[in-house]
Protein backbone atom coordinates (compact mmCIF):
# COMPACT_ATOMS: atom_id res chain seq x y z
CA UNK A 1 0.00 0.00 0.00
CA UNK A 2 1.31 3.53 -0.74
CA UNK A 3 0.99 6.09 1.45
CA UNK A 4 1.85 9.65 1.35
CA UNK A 5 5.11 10.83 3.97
CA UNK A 6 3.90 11.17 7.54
CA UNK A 7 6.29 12.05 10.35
CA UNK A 8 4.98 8.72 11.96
CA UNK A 9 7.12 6.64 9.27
CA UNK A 10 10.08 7.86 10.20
CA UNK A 11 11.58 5.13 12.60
CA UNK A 12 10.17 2.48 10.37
CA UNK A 13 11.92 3.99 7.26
CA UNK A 14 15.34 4.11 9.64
CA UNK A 15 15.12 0.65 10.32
CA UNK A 16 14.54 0.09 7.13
CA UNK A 17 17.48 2.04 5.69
CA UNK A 18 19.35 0.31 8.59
CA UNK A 19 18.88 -3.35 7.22
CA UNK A 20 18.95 -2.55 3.19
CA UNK A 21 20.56 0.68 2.65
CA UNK A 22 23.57 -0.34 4.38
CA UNK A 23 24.05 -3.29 1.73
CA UNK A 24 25.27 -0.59 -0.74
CA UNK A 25 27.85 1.04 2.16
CA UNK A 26 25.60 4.03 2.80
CA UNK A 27 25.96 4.50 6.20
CA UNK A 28 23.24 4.27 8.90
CA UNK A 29 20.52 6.56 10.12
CA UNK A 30 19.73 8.03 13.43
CA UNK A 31 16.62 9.58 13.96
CA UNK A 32 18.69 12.86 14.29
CA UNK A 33 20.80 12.42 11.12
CA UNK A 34 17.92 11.18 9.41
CA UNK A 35 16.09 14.65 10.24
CA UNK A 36 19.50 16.18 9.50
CA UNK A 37 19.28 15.08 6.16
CA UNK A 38 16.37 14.26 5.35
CA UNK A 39 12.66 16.08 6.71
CA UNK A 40 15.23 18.93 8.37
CA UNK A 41 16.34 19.80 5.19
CA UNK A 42 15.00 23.69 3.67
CA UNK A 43 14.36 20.89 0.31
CA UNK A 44 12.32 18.35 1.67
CA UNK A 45 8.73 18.44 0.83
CA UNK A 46 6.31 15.97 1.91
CA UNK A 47 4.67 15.15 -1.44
CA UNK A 48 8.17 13.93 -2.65
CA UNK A 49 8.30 11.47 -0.28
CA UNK A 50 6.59 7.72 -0.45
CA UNK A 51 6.10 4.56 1.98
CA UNK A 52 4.82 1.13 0.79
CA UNK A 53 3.61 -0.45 3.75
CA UNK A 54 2.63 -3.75 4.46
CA UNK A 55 0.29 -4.13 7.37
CA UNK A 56 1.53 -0.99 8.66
CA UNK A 57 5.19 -1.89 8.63
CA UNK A 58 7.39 0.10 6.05
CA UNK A 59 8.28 -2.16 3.14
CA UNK A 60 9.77 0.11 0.85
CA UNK A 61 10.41 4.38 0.84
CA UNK A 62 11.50 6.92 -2.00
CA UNK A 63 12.35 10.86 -1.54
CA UNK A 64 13.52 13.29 -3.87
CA UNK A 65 13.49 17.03 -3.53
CA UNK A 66 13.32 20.24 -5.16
CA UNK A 67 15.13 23.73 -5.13
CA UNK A 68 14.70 26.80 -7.88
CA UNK A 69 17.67 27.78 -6.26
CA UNK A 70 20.06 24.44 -6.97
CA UNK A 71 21.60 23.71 -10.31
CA UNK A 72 18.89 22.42 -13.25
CA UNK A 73 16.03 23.94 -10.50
CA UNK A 74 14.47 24.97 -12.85
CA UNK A 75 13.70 22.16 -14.75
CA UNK A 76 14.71 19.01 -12.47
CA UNK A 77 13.97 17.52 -9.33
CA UNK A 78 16.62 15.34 -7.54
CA UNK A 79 16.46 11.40 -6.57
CA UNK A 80 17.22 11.35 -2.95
CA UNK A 81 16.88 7.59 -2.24
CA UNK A 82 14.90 4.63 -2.81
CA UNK A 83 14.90 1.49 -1.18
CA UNK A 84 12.89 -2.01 -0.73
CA UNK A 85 12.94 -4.38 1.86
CA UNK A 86 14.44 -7.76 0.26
CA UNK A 87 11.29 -9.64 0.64
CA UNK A 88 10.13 -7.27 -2.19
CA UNK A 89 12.52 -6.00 -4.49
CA UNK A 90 10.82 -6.99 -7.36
CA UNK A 91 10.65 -4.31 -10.46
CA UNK A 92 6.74 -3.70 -9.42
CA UNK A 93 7.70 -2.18 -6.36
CA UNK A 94 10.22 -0.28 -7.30
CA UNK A 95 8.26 1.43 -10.12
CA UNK A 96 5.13 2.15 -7.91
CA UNK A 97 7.74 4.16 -6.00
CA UNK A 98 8.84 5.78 -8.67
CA UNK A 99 5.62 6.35 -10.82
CA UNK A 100 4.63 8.58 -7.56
CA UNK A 101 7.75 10.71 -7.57
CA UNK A 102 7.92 11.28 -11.07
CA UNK A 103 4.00 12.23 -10.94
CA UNK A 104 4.77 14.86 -8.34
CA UNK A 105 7.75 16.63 -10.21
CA UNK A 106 5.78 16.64 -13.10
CA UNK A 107 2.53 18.21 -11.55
CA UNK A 108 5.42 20.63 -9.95
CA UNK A 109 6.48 21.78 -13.95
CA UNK A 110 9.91 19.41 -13.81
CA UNK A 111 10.51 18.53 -16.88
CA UNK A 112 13.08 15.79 -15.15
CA UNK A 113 14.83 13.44 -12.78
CA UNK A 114 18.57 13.64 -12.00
CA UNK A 115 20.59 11.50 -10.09
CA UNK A 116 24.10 13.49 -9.09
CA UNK A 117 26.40 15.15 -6.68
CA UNK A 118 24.55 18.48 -7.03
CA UNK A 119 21.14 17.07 -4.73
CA UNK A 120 21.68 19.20 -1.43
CA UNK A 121 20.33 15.90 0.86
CA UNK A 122 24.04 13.90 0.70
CA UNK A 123 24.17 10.70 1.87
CA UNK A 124 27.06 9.68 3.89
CA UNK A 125 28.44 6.37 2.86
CA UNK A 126 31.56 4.35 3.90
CA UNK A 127 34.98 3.49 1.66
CA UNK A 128 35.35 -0.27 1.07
CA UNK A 129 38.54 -1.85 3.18
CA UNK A 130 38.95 0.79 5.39
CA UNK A 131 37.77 1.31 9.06
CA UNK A 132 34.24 2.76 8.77
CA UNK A 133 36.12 5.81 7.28
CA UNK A 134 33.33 7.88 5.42
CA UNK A 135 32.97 10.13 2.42
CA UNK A 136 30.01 12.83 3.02
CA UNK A 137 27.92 12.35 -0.45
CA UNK A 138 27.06 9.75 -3.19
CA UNK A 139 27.71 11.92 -6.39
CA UNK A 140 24.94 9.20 -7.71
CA UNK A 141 23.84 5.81 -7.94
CA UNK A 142 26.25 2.71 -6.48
CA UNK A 143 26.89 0.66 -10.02
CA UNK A 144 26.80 -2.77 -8.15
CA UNK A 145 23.42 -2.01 -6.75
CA UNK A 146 20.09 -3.21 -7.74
CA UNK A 147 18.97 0.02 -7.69
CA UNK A 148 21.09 1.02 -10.88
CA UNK A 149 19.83 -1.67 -12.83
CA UNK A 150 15.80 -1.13 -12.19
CA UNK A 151 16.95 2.94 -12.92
CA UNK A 152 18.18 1.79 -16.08
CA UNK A 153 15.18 -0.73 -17.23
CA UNK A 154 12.94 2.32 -16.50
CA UNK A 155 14.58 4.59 -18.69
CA UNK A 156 17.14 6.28 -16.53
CA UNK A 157 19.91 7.30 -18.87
CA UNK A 158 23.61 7.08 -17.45
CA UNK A 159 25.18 10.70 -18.30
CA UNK A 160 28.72 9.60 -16.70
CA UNK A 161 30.63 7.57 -13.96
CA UNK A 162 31.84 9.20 -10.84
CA UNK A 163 35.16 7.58 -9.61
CA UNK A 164 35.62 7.73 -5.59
CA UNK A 165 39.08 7.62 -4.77
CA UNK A 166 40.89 7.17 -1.30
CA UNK A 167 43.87 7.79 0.34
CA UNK A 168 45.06 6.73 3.70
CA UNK A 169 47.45 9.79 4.78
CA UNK A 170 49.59 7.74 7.08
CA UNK A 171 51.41 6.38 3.62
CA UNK A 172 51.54 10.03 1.68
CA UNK A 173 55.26 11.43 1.46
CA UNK A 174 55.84 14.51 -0.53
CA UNK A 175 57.77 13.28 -3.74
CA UNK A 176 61.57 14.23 -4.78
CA UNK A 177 59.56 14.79 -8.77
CA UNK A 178 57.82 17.15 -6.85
CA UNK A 179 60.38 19.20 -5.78
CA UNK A 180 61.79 19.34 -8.54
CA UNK A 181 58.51 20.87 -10.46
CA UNK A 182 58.41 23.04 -7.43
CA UNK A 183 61.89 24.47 -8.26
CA UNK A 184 60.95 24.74 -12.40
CA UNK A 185 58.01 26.94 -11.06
CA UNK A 186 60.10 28.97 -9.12
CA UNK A 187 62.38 29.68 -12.01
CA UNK A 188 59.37 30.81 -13.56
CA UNK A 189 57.99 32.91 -10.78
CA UNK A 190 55.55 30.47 -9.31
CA UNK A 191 55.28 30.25 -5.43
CA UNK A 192 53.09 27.23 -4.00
CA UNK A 193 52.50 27.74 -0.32
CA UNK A 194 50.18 28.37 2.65
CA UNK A 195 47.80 31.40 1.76
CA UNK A 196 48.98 34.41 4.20
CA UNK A 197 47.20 38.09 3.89
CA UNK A 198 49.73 39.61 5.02
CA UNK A 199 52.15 38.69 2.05
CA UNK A 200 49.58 37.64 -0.77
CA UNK A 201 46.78 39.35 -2.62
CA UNK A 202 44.85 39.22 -5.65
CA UNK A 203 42.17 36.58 -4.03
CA UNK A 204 38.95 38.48 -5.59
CA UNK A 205 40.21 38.48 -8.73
CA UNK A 206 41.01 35.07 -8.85
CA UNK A 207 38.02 33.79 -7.74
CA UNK A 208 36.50 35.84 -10.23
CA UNK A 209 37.91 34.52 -13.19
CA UNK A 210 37.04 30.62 -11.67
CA UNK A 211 33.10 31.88 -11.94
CA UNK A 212 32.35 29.03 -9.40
CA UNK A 213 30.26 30.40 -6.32
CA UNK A 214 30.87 27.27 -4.06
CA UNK A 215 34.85 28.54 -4.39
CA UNK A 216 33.89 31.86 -3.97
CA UNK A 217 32.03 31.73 -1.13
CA UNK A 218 34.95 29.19 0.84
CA UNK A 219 37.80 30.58 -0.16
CA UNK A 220 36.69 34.19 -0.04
CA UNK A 221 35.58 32.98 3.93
CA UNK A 222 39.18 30.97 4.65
CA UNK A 223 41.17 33.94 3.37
CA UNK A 224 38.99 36.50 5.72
CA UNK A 225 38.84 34.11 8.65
CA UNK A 226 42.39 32.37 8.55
CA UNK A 227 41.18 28.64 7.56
CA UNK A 228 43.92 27.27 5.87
CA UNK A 229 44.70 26.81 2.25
CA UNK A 230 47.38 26.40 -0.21
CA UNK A 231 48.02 29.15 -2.70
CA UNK A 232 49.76 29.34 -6.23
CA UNK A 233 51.50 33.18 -6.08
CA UNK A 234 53.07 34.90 -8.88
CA UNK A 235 54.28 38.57 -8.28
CA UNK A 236 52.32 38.63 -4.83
CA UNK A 237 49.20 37.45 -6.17
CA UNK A 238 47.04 34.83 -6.09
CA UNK A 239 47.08 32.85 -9.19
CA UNK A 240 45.89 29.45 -7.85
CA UNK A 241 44.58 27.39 -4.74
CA UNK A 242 43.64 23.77 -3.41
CA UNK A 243 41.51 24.05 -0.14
CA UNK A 244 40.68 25.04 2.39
CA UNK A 245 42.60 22.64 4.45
CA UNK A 246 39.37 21.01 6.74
CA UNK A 247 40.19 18.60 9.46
CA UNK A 248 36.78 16.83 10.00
CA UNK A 249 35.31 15.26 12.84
CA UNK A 250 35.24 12.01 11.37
CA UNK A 251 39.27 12.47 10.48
CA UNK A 252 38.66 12.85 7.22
CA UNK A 253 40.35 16.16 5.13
CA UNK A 254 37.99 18.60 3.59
CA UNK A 255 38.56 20.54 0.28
CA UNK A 256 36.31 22.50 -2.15
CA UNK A 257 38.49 22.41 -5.01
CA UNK A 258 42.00 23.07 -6.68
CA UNK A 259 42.03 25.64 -9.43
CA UNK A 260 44.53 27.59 -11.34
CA UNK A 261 44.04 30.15 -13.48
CA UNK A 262 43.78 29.99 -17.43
CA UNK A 263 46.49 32.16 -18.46
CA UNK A 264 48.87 30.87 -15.37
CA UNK A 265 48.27 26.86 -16.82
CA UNK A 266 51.44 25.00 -18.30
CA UNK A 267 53.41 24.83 -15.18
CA UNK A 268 52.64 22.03 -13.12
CA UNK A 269 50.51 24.43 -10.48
CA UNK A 270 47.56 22.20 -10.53
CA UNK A 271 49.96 19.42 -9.47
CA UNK A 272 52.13 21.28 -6.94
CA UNK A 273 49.23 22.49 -5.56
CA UNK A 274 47.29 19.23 -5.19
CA UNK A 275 50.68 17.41 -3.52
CA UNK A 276 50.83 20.15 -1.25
CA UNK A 277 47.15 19.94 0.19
CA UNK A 278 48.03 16.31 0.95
CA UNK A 279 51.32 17.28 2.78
CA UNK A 280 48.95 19.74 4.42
CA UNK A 281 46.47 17.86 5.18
CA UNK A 282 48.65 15.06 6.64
CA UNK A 283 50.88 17.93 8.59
CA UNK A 284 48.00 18.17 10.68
CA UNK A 285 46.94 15.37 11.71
CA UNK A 286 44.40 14.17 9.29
CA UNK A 287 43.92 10.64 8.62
CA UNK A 288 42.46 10.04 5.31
CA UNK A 289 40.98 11.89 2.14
CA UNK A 290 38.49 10.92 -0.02
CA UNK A 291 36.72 12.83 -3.32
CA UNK A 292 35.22 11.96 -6.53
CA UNK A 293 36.02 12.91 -10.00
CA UNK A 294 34.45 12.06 -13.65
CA UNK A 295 36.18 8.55 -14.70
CA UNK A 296 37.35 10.90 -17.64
CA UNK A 297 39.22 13.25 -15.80
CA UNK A 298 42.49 13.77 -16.46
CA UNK A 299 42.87 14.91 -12.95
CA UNK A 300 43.02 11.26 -12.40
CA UNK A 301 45.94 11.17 -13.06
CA UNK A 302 47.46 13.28 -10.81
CA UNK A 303 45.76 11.58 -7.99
CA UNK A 304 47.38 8.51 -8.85
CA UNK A 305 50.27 10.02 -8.61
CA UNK A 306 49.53 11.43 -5.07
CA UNK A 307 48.88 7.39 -4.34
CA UNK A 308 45.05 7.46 -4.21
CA UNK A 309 42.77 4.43 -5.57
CA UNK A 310 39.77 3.60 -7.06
CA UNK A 311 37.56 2.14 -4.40
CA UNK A 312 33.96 2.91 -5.58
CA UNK A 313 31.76 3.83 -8.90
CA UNK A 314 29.11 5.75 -9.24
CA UNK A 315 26.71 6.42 -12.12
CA UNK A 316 25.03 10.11 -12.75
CA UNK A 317 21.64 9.59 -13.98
CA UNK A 318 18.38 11.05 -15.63
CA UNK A 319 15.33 10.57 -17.16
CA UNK A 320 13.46 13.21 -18.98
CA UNK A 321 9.92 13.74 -18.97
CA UNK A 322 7.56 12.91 -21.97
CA UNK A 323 4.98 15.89 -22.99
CA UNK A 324 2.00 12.87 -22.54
């Protein structure tokens, strides 16, 4: 039976989350990360949000969201989560759940559904072979999960693969090839350091050339507050960054982005500056990083380098509307 969210679901849908979620490494709800993330969130609305019950015991729950303020919120709503108990994951079930979702966005004017890193309800999940260590959002849909499969038979299209990469800091050294690009750069009038006001400028108009508000708004905060973060300076001025430097709770090191820019590319920056976030980030006291990157990315590269590995796949997703 389908029924409409009500807050009296809610410790039915943890349990449930508890025993089937947790298959796919998210990690587990409490009822006060649940409202974290889910009902708590400014993007939850309840007629985006399903239960199948069975004789009043949750079966099976789906949630999406909306924003005109996210990316595409103007013409997409975003796949939250969907799960089944295992008594009934069977392709019915999982398209009642998502016949009702899709029905809603469309009555809301969404023209489609997207499964990526830019829904604002992330899902914490945990890195394969490593001690509950945790990465703070799914930029999509687990590949190895059921779910992927039924999203795909129900004409989900697969726009790209997310690659989740690791690295335990305790086995990160700075590299000799890096000082050595370090010192080419320096020929060439390239600094790579800690960011410090006192001695470097130029951070407005760097950030304005990236045109990416989530670096605006973190760096322009770290640089005014004194977070940490590592700087690319030519002739006093900020030229390039990796940050901020974040020590999490969980252990885990926090960064935005790296960036360097366009007319300042060619000299290993992006590099440099990645190595040195890592030597950073280790320097104090942080035990592990994790991020995720398009399996395209040449960036991959460089994280290679840095000792990283591939330790989970992800699938960004969507399905557009028909006009019927």
């Amino acid at each position: 039976m389908l029924r409409s969210w009500e807050e009296r679901y809610t410790s039915g849908v943890i349990e449930l989350w508890n025993r089937e979620a947790t298959k796919d490494g998210y990690k587990e709800w409490t009822e006060q990360s649940f409202q974290q993330i889910i009902t708590g969130s400014p993007y939850f609305k309840e007629n985006l949000a399903y239960v199948l019950l069975d004789r009043d015991v949750v079966k099976g729950f789906i949630c999406g969201c909306t924003g005109e303020d996210l990316p595409l919120g103007d013409r997409a709503g975003y796949l939250t989560a969907l799960i089944l108990d295992s008594s009934i994951q069977e392709d019915q079930y999982f398209l009642i759940l998502l016949e009702a979702l899709e029905s809603q966005l469309k009555i809301s004017g969404k023209k489609q559904m997207d499964c990526l890193f830019f829904n604002p309800m992330k899902l914490p999940w945990y890195i394969p072979g490593t001690p509950h260590h945790e990465h703070n959002n799914a930029p999509g849909i687990p590949v190895e999960s059921r779910l992927y499969a039924i999203l795909l038979m129900y004409g989900y299209i697969e726009r790209a693969e997310q690659c989740a990469m690791y690295l335990n800091l305790d086995s990160f050294d700075y590299p000799d090839v890096m000082l050595t690009k370090e010192q080419a750069a320096r020929e060439n009038g390239y600094v790579v350091e800690l960011f410090d006001k006192e001695r470097h400028d130029g951070i407005s108009e760097m950030l304005s050339a990236f045109n990416n508000p989530l670096w605006d708004q973190e760096i322009t905060a770290s640089a005014a507050n004194g977070t940490s973060f590592v700087a690319a300076i030519y002739d006093g001025q900020c030229i390039g960054f990796a940050g901020p430097v974040i020590r999490q709770e969980n252990g885990r090191g926090y960064f935005a982005g790296i960036g360097v820019m366009e007319e300042h590319e060619g000299h290993g920056l992006g590099s440099i500056l990645f190595f040195k976030l890592c030597e950073a980030f280790k320097d104090m006291g942080t035990e592990y990083m994790s991020l995720f990157t398009g399996s395209n990315n040449p960036a991959l590269r460089i994280y290679k380098k840095a000792g990283f590995q591939h330790v989970k796949t992800f699938s960004t997703m969507r399905k557009e509307f028909s006009d019927e």
